[in-house]
Protein backbone atom coordinates (compact mmCIF):
# COMPACT_ATOMS: atom_id res chain seq x y z
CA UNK A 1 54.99 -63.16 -37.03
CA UNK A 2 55.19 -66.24 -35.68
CA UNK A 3 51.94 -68.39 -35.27
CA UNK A 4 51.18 -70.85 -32.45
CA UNK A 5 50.03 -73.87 -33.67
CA UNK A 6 49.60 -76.34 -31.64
CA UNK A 7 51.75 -76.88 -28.23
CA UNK A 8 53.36 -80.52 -27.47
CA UNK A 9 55.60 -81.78 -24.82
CA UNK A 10 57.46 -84.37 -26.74
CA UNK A 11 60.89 -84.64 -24.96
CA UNK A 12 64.08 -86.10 -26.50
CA UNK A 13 66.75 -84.34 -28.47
CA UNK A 14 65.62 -81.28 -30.81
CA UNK A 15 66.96 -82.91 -34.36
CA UNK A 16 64.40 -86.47 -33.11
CA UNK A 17 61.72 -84.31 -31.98
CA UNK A 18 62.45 -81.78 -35.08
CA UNK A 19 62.35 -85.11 -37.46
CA UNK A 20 59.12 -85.65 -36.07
CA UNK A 21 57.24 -82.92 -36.07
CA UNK A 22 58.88 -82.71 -39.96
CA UNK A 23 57.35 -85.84 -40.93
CA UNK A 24 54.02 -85.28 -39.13
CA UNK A 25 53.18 -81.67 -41.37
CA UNK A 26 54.02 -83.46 -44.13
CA UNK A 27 51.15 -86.15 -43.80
CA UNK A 28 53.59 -89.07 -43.08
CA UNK A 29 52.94 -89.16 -39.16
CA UNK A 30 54.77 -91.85 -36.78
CA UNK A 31 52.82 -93.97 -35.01
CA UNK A 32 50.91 -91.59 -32.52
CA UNK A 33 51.60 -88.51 -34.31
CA UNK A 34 48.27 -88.69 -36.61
CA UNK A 35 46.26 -86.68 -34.47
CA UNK A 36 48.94 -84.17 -35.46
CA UNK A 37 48.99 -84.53 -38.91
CA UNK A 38 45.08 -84.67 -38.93
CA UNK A 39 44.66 -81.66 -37.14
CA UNK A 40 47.71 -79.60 -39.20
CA UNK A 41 45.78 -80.65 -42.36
CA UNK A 42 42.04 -79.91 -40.95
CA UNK A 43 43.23 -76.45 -39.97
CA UNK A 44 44.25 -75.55 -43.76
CA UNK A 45 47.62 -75.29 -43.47
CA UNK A 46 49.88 -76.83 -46.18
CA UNK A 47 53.10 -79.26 -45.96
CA UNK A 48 55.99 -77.58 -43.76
CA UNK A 49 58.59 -76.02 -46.16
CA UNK A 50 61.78 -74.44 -46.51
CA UNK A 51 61.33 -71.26 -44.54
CA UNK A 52 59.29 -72.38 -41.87
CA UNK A 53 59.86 -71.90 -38.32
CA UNK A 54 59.64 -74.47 -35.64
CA UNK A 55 60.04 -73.46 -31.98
CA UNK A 56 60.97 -75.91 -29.21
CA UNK A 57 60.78 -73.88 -26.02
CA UNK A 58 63.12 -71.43 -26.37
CA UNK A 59 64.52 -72.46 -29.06
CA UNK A 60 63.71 -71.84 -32.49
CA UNK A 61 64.58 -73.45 -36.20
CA UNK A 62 64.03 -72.96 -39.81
CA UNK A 63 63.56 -75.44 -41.96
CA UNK A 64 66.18 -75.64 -44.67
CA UNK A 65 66.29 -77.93 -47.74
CA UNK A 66 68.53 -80.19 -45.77
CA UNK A 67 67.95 -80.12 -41.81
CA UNK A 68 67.42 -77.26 -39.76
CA UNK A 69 69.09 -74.33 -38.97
CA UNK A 70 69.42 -72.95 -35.51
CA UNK A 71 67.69 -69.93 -35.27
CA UNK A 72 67.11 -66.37 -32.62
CA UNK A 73 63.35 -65.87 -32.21
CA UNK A 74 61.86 -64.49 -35.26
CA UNK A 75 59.66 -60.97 -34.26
């Protein structure tokens, strides 16, 4: 089941936007991205991990130990 957390309109190519969004759920936001970061953390959730899924638009990824992995919509 996938859970919506928050929605963003970022733009750019997936792996930047995915290397972003990586490094802001793992409480080492980019400039601008702390609001992100403080909001992930206030919610409860942990650090993203292996396993995770990320969707941008359409498109979906898992998080693997090294990069992401192009995913079809998990059910």
């Amino acid at each position: 089941m996938l859970e919506r957390v928050f929605a963003r309109d970022t733009g750019g190519p997936d792996d930047v936007v995915l290397g972003r969004i990586f490094d802001a759920l793992n409480d080492h936001p980019e400039p601008g991205d702390e609001h992100l970061t403080a909001r992930w953390y206030g919610g409860g959730h942990r650090s993203l991990s292996v396993g995770d899924v990320v969707a941008l638009g359409p498109r979906h990824y898992a998080c693997a130990a090294i990069g992401w992995e192009p995913i079809t919509r998990p059910d």
